[in-house]
PDB file of N, CA and C in Angstrom:
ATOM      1  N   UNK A   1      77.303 137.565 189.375  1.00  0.00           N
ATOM      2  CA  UNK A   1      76.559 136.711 188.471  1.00  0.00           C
ATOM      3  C   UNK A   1      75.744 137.581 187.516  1.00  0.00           C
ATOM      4  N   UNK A   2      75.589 137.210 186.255  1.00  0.00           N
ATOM      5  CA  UNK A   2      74.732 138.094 185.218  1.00  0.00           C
ATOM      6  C   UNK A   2      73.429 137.761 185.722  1.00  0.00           C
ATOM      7  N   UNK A   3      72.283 138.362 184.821  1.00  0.00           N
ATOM      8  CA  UNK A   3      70.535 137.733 184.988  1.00  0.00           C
ATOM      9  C   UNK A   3      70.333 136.385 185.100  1.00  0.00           C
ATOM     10  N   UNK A   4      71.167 135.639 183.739  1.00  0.00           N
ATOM     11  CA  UNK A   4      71.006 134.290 183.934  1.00  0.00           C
ATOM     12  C   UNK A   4      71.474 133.503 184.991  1.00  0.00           C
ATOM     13  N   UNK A   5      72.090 133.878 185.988  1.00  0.00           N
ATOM     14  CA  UNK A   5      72.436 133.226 186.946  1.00  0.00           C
ATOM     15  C   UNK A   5      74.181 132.677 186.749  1.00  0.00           C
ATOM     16  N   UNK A   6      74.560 132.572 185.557  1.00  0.00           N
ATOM     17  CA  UNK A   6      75.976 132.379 185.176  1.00  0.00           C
ATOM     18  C   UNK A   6      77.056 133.074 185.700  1.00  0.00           C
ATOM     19  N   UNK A   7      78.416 132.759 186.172  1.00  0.00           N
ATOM     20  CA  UNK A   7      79.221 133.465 186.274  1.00  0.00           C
ATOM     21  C   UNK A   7      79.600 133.949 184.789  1.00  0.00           C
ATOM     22  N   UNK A   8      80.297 135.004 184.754  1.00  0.00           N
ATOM     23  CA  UNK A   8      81.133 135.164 183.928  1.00  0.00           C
ATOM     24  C   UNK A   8      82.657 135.318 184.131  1.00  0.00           C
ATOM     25  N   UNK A   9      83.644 134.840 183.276  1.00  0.00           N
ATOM     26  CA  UNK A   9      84.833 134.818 183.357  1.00  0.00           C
ATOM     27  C   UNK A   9      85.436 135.642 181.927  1.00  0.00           C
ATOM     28  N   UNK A  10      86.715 136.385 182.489  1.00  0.00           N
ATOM     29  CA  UNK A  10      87.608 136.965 181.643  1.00  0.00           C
ATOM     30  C   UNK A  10      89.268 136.628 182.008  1.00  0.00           C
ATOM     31  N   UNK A  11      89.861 136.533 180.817  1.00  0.00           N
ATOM     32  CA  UNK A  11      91.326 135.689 180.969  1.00  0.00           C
ATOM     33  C   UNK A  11      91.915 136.776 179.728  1.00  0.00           C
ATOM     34  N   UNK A  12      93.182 137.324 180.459  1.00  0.00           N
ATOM     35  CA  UNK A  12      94.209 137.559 179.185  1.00  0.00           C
ATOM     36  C   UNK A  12      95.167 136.352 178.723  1.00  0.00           C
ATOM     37  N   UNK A  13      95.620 136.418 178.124  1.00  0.00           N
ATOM     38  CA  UNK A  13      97.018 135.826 177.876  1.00  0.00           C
ATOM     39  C   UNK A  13      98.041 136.198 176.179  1.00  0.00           C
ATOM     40  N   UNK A  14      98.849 135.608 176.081  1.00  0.00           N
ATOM     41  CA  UNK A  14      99.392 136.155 174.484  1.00  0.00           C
ATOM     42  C   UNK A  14      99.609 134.901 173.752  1.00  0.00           C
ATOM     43  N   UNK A  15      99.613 135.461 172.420  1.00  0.00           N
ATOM     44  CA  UNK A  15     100.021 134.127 171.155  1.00  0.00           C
ATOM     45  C   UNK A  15     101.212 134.430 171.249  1.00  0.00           C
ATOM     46  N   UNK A  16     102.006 133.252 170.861  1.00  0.00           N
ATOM     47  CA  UNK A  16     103.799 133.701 170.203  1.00  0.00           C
ATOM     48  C   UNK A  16     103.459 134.348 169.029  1.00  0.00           C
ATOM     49  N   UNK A  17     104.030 135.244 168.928  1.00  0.00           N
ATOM     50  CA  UNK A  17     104.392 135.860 167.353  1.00  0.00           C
ATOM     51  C   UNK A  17     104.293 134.959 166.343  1.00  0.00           C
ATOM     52  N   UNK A  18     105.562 134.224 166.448  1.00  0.00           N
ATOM     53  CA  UNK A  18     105.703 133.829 165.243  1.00  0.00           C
ATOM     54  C   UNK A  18     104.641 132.411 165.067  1.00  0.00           C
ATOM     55  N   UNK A  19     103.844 132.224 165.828  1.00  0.00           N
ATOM     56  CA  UNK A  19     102.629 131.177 166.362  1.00  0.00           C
ATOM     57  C   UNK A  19     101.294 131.651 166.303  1.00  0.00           C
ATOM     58  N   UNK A  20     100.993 133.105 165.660  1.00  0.00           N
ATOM     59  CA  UNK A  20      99.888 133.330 165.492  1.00  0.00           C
ATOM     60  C   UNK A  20      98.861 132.715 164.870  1.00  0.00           C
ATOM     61  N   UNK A  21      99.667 132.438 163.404  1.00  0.00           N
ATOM     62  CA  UNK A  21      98.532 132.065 162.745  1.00  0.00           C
ATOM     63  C   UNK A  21      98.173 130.685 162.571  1.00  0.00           C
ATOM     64  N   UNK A  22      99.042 129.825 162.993  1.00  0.00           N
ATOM     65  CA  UNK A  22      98.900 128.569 163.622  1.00  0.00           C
ATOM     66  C   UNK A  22      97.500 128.501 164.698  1.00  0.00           C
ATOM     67  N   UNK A  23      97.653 129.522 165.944  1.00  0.00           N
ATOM     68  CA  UNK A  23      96.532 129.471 167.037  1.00  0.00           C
ATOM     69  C   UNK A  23      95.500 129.980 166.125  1.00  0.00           C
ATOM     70  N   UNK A  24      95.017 130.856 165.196  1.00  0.00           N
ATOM     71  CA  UNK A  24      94.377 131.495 164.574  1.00  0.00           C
ATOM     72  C   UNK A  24      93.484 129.817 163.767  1.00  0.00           C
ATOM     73  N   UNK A  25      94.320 129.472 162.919  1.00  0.00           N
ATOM     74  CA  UNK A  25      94.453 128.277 162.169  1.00  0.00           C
ATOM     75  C   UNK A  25      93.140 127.344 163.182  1.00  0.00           C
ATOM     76  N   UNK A  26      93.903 126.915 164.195  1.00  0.00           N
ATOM     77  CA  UNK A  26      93.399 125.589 165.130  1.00  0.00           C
ATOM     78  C   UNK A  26      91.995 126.196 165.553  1.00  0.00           C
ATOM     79  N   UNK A  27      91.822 127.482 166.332  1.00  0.00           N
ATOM     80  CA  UNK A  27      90.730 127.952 166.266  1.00  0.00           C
ATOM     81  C   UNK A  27      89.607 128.042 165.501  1.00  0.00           C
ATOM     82  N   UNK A  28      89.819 128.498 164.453  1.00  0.00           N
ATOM     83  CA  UNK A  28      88.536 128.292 163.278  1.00  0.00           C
ATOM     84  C   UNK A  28      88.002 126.743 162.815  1.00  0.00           C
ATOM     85  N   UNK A  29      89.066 125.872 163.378  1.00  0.00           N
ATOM     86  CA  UNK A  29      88.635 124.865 163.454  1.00  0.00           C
ATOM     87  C   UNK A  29      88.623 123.926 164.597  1.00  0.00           C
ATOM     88  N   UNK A  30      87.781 124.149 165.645  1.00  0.00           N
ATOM     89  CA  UNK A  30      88.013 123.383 167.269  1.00  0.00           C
ATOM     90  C   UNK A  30      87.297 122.514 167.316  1.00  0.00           C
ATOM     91  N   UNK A  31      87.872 121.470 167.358  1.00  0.00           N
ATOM     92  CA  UNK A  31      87.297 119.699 167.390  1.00  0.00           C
ATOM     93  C   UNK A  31      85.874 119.985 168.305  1.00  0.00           C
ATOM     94  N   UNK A  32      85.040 119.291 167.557  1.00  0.00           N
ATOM     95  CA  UNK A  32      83.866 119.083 168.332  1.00  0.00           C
ATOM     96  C   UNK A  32      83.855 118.379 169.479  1.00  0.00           C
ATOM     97  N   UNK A  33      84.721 117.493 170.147  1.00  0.00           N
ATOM     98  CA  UNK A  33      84.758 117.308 171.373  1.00  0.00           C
ATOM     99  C   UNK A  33      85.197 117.767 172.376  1.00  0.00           C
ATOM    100  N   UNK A  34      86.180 119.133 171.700  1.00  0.00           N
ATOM    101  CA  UNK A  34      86.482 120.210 172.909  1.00  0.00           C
ATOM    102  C   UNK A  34      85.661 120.464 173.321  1.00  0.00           C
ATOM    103  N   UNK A  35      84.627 121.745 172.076  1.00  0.00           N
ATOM    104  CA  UNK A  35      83.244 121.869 172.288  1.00  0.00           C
ATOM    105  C   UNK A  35      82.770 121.271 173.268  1.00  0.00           C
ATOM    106  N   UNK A  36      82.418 119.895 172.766  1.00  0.00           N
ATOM    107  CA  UNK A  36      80.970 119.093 173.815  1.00  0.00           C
ATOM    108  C   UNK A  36      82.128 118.994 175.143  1.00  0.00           C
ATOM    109  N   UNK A  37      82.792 118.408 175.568  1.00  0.00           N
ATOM    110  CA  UNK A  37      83.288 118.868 176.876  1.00  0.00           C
ATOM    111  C   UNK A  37      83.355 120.217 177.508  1.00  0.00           C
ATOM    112  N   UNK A  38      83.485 120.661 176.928  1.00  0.00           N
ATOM    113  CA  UNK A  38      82.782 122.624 177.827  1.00  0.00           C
ATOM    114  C   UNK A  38      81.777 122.401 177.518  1.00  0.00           C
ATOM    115  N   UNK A  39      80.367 122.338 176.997  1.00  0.00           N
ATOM    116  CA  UNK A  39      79.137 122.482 176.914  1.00  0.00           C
ATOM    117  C   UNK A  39      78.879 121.666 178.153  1.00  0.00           C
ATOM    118  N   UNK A  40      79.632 120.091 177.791  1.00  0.00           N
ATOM    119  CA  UNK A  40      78.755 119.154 179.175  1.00  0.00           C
ATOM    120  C   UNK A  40      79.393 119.868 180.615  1.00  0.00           C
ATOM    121  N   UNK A  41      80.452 120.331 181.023  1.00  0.00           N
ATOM    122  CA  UNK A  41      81.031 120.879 182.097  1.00  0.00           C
ATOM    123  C   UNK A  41      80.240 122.479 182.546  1.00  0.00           C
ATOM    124  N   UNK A  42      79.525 123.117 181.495  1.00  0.00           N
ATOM    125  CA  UNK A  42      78.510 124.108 182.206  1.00  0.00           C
ATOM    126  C   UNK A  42      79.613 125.580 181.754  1.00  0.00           C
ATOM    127  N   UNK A  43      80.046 125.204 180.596  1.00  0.00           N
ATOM    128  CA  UNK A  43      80.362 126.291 179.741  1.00  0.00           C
ATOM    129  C   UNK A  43      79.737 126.879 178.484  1.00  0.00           C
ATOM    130  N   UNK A  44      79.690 127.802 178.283  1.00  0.00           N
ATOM    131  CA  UNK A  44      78.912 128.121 176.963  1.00  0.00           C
ATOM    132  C   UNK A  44      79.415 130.036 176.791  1.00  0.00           C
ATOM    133  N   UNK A  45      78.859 130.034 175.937  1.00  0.00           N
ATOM    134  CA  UNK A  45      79.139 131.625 175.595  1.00  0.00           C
ATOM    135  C   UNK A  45      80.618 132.247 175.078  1.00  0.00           C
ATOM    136  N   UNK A  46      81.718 131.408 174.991  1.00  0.00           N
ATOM    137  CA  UNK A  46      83.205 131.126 175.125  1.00  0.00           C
ATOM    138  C   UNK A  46      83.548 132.032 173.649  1.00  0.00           C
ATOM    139  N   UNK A  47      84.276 132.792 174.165  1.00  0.00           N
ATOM    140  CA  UNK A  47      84.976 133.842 172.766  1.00  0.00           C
ATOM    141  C   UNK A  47      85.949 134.082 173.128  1.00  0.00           C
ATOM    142  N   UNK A  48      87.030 134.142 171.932  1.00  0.00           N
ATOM    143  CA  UNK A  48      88.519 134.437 172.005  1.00  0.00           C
ATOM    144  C   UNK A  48      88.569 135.946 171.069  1.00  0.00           C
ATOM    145  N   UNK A  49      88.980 136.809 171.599  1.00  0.00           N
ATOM    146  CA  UNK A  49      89.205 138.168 171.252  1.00  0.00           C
ATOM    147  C   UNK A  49      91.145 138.071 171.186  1.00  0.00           C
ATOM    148  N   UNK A  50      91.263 138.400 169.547  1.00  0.00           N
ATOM    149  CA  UNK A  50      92.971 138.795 169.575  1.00  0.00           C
ATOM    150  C   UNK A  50      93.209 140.540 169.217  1.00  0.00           C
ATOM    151  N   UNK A  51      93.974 140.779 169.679  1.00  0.00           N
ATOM    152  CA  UNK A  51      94.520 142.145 169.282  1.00  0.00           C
ATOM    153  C   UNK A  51      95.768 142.425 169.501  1.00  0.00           C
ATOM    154  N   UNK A  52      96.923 142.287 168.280  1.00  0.00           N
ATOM    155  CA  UNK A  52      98.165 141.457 167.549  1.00  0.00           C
ATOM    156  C   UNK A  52      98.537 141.062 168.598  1.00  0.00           C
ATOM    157  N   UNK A  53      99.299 140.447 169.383  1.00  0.00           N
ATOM    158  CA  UNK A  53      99.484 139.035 169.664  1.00  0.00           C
ATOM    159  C   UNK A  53      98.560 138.648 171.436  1.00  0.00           C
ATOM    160  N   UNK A  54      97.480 139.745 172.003  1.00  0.00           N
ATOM    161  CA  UNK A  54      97.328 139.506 173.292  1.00  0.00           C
ATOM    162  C   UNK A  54      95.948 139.153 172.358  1.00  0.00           C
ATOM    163  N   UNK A  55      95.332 137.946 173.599  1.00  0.00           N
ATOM    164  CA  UNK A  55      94.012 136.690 173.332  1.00  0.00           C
ATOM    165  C   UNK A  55      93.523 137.567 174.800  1.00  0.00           C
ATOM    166  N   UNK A  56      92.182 137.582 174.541  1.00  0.00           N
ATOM    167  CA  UNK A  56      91.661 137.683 175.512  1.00  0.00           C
ATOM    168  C   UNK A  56      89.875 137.036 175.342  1.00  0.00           C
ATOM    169  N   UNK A  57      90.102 136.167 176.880  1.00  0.00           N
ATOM    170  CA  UNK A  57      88.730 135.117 176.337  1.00  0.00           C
ATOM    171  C   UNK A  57      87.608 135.478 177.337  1.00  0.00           C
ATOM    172  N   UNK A  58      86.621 134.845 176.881  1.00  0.00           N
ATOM    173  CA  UNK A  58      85.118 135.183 178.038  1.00  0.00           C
ATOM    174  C   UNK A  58      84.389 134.235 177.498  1.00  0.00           C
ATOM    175  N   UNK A  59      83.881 133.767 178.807  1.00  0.00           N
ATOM    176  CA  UNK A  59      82.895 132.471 179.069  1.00  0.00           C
ATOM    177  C   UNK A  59      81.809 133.000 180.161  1.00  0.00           C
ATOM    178  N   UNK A  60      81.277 132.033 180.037  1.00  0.00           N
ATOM    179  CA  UNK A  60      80.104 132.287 181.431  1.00  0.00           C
ATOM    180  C   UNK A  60      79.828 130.608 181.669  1.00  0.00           C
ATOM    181  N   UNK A  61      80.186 130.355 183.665  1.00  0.00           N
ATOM    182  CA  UNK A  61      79.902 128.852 183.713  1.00  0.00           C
ATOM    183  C   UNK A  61      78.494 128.644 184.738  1.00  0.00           C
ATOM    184  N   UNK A  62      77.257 127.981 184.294  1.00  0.00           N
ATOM    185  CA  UNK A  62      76.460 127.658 184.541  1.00  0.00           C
ATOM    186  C   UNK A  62      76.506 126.298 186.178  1.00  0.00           C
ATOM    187  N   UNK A  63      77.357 125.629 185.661  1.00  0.00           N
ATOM    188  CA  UNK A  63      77.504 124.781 186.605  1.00  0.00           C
ATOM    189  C   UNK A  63      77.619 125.484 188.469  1.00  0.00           C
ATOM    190  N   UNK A  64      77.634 124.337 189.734  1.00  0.00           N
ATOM    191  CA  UNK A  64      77.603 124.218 190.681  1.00  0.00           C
ATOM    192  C   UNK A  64      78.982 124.768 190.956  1.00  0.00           C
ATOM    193  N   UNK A  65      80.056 123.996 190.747  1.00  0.00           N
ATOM    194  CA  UNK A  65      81.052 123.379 190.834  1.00  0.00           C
ATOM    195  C   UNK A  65      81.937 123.621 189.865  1.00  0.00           C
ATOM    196  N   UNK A  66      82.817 125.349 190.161  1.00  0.00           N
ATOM    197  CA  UNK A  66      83.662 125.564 188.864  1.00  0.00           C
ATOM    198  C   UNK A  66      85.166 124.858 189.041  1.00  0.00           C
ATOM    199  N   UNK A  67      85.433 124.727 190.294  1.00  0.00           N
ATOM    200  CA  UNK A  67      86.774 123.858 190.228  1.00  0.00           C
ATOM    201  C   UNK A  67      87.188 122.156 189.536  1.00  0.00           C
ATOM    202  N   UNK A  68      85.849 121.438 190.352  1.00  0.00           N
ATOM    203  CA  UNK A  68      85.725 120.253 189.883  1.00  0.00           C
ATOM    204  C   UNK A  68      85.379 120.482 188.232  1.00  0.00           C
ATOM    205  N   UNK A  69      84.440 121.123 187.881  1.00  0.00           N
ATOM    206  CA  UNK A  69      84.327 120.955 186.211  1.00  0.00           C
ATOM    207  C   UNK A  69      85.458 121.322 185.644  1.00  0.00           C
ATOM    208  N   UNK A  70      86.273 121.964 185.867  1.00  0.00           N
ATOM    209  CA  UNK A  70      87.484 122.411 184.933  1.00  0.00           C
ATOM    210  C   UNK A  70      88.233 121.108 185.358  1.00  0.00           C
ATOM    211  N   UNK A  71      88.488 120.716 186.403  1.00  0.00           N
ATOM    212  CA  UNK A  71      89.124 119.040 186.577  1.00  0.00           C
ATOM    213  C   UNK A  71      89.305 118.444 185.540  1.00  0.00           C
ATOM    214  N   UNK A  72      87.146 118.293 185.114  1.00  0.00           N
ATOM    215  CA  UNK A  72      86.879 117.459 184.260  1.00  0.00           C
ATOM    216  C   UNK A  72      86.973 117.605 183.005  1.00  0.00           C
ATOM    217  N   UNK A  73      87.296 119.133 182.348  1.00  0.00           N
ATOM    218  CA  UNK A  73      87.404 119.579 181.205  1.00  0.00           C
ATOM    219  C   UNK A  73      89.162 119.215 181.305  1.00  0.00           C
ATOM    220  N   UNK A  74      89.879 118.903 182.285  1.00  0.00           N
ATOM    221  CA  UNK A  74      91.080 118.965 181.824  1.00  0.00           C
ATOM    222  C   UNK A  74      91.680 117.774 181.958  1.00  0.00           C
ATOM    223  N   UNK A  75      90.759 116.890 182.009  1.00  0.00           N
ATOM    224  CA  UNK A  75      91.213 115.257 182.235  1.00  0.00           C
ATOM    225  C   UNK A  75      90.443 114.422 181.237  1.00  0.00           C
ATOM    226  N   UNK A  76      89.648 115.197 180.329  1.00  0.00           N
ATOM    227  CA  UNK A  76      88.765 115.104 178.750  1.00  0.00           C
ATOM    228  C   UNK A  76      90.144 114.626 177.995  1.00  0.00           C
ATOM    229  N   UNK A  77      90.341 113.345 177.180  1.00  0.00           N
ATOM    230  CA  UNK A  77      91.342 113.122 176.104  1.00  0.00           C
ATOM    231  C   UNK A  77      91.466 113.992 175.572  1.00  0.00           C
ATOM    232  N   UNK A  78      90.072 114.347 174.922  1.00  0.00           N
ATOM    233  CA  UNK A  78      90.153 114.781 173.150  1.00  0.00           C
ATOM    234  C   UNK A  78      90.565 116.519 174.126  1.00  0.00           C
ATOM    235  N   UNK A  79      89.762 116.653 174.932  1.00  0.00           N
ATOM    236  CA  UNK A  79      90.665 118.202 176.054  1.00  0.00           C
ATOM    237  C   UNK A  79      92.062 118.055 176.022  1.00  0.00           C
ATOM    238  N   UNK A  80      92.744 116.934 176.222  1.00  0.00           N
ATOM    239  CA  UNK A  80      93.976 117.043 176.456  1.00  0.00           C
ATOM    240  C   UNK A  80      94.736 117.217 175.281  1.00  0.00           C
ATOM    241  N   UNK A  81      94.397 116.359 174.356  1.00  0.00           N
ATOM    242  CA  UNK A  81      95.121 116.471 172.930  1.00  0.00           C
ATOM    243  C   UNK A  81      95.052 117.861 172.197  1.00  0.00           C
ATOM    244  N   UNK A  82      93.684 118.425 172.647  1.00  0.00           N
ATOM    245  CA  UNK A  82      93.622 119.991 172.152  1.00  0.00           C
ATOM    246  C   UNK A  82      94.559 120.789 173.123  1.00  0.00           C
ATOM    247  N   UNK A  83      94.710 121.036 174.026  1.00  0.00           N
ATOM    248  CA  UNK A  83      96.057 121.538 174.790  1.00  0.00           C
ATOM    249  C   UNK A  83      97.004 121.616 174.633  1.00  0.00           C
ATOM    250  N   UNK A  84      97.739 119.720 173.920  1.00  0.00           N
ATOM    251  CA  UNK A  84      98.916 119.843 173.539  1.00  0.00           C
ATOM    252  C   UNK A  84      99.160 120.308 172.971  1.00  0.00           C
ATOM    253  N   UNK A  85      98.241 120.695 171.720  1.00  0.00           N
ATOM    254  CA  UNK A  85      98.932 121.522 170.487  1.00  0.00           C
ATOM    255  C   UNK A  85      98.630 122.821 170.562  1.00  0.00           C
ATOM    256  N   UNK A  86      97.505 123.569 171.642  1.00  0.00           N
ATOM    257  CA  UNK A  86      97.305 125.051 171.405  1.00  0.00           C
ATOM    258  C   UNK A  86      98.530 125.804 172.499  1.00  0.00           C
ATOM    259  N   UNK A  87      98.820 124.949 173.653  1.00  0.00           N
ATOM    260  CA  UNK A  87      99.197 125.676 174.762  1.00  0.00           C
ATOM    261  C   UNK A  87     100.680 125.936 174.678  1.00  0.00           C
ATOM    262  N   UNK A  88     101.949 125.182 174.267  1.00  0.00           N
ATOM    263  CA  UNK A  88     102.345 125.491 173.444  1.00  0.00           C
ATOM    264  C   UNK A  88     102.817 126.983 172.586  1.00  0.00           C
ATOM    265  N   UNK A  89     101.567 127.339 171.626  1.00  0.00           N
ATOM    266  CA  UNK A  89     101.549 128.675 170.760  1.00  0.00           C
ATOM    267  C   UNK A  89     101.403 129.411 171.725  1.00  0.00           C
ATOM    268  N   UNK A  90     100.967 129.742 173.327  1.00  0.00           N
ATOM    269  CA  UNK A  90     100.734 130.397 173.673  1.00  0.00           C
ATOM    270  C   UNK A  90     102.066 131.264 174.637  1.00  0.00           C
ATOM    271  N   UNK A  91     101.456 132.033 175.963  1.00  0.00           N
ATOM    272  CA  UNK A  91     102.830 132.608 176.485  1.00  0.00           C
ATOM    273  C   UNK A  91     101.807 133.582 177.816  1.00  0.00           C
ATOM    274  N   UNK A  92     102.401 133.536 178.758  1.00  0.00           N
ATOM    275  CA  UNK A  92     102.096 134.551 180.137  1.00  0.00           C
ATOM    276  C   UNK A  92     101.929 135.746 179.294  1.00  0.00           C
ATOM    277  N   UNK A  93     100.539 136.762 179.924  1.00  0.00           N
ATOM    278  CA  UNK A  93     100.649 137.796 179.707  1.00  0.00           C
ATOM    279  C   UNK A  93     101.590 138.858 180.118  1.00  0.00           C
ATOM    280  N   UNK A  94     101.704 139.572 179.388  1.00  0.00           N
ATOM    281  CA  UNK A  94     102.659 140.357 180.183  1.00  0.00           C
ATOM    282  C   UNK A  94     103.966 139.903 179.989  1.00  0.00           C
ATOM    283  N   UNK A  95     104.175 138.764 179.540  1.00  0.00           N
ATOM    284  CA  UNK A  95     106.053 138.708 179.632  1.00  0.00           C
ATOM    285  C   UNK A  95     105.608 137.917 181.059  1.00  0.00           C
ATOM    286  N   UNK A  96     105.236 137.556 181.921  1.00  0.00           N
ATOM    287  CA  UNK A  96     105.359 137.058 183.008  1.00  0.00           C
ATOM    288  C   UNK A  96     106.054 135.835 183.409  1.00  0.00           C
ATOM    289  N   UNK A  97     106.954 135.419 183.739  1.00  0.00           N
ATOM    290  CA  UNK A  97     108.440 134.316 184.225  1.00  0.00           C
ATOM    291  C   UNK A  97     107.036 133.216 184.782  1.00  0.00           C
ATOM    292  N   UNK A  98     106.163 133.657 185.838  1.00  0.00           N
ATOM    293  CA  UNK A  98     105.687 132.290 186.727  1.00  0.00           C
ATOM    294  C   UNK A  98     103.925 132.606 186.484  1.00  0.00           C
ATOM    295  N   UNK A  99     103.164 131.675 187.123  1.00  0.00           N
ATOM    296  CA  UNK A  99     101.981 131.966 187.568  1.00  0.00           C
ATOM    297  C   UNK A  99     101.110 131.217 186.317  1.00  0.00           C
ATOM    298  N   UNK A 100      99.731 131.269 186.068  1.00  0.00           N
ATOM    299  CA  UNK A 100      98.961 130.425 185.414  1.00  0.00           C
ATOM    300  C   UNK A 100      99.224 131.543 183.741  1.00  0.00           C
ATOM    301  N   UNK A 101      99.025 130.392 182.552  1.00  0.00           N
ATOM    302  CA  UNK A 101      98.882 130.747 181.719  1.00  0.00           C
ATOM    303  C   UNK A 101      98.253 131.992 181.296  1.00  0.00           C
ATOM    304  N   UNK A 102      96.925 131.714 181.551  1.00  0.00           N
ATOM    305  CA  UNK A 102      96.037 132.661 181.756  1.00  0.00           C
ATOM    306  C   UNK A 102      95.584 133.491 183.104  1.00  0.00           C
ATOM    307  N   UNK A 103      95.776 134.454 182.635  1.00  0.00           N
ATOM    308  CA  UNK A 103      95.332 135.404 183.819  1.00  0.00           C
ATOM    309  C   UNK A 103      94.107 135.998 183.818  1.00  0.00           C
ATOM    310  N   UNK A 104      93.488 135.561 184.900  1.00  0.00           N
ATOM    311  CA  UNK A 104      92.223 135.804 185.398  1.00  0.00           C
ATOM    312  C   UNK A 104      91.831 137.183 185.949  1.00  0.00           C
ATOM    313  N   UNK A 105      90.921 137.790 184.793  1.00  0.00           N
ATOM    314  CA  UNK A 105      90.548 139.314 185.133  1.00  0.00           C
ATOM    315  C   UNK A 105      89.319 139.296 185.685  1.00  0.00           C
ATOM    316  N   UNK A 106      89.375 140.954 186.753  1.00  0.00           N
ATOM    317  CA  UNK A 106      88.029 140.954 187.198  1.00  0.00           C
ATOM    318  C   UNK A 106      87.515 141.443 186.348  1.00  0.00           C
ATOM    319  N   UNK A 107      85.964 141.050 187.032  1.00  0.00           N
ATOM    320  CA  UNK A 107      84.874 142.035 185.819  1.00  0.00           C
ATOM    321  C   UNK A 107      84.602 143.442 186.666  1.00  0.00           C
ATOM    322  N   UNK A 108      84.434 144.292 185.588  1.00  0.00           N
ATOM    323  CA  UNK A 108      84.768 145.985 186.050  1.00  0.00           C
ATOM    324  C   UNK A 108      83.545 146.447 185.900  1.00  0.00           C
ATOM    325  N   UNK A 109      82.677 145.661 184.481  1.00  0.00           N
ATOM    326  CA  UNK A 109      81.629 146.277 184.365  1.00  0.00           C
ATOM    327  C   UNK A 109      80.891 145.113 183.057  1.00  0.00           C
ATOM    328  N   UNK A 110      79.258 145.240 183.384  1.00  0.00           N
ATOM    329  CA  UNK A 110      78.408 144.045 182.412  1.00  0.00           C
ATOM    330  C   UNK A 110      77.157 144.716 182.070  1.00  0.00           C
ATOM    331  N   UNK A 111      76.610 144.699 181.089  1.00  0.00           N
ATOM    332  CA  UNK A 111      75.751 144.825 180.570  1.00  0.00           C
ATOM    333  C   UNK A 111      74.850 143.547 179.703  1.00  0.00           C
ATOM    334  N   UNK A 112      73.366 143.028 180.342  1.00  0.00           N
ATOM    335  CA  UNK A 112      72.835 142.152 179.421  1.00  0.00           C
ATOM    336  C   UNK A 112      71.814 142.661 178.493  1.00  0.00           C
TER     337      UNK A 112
END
């Protein structure tokens, strides 16, 4: 946990190539109710880092309850409709055949 008491989280994953600037696109503009559904679920701090086609994101979740809140971030409409169209552009890191979209990195090292 950092000072504030937050976890922090880190995720790789990749854009399609030829889907970059599409994810690039949707990003600079993310519906305000994605937003307020991670804010109300005990997310905040949320950045997407690209470097040509690998995304790599970081959050920190405040909440009790990180399984159930992601539930609830992923059973959000306006959550779901943003999915359909980002997840999609996306792809396993690594070239990877199975396993979650995003891959969940440890933290190695933090500074606040």
């Amino acid at each position: 946990m950092s000072s504030t008491g937050a976890k922090r989280f880190g995720f790789a994953y990749e854009v399609r190539p030829e889907a970059r600037e599409e994810y690039l696109r949707l990003h600079r503009e993310v519906w305000p109710g994605v937003e307020a559904a991670l804010r109300e679920h005990g997310v905040r701090d949320f950045s997407i880092f690209i470097l040509g086609d690998t995304l790599f994101a970081t959050y920190e979740f405040t909440g009790d309850d990180y399984e159930a809140a992601m539930a609830r971030i992923d059973a959000d409409p306006e959550s779901l409709r943003w999915a359909e169209l980002v997840q999609p552009l996306q792809t396993r890191f690594g070239g990877a055949d199975e396993g979650p979209l995003w891959r969940e990195m440890e933290l190695a090292w933090h500074m606040d």
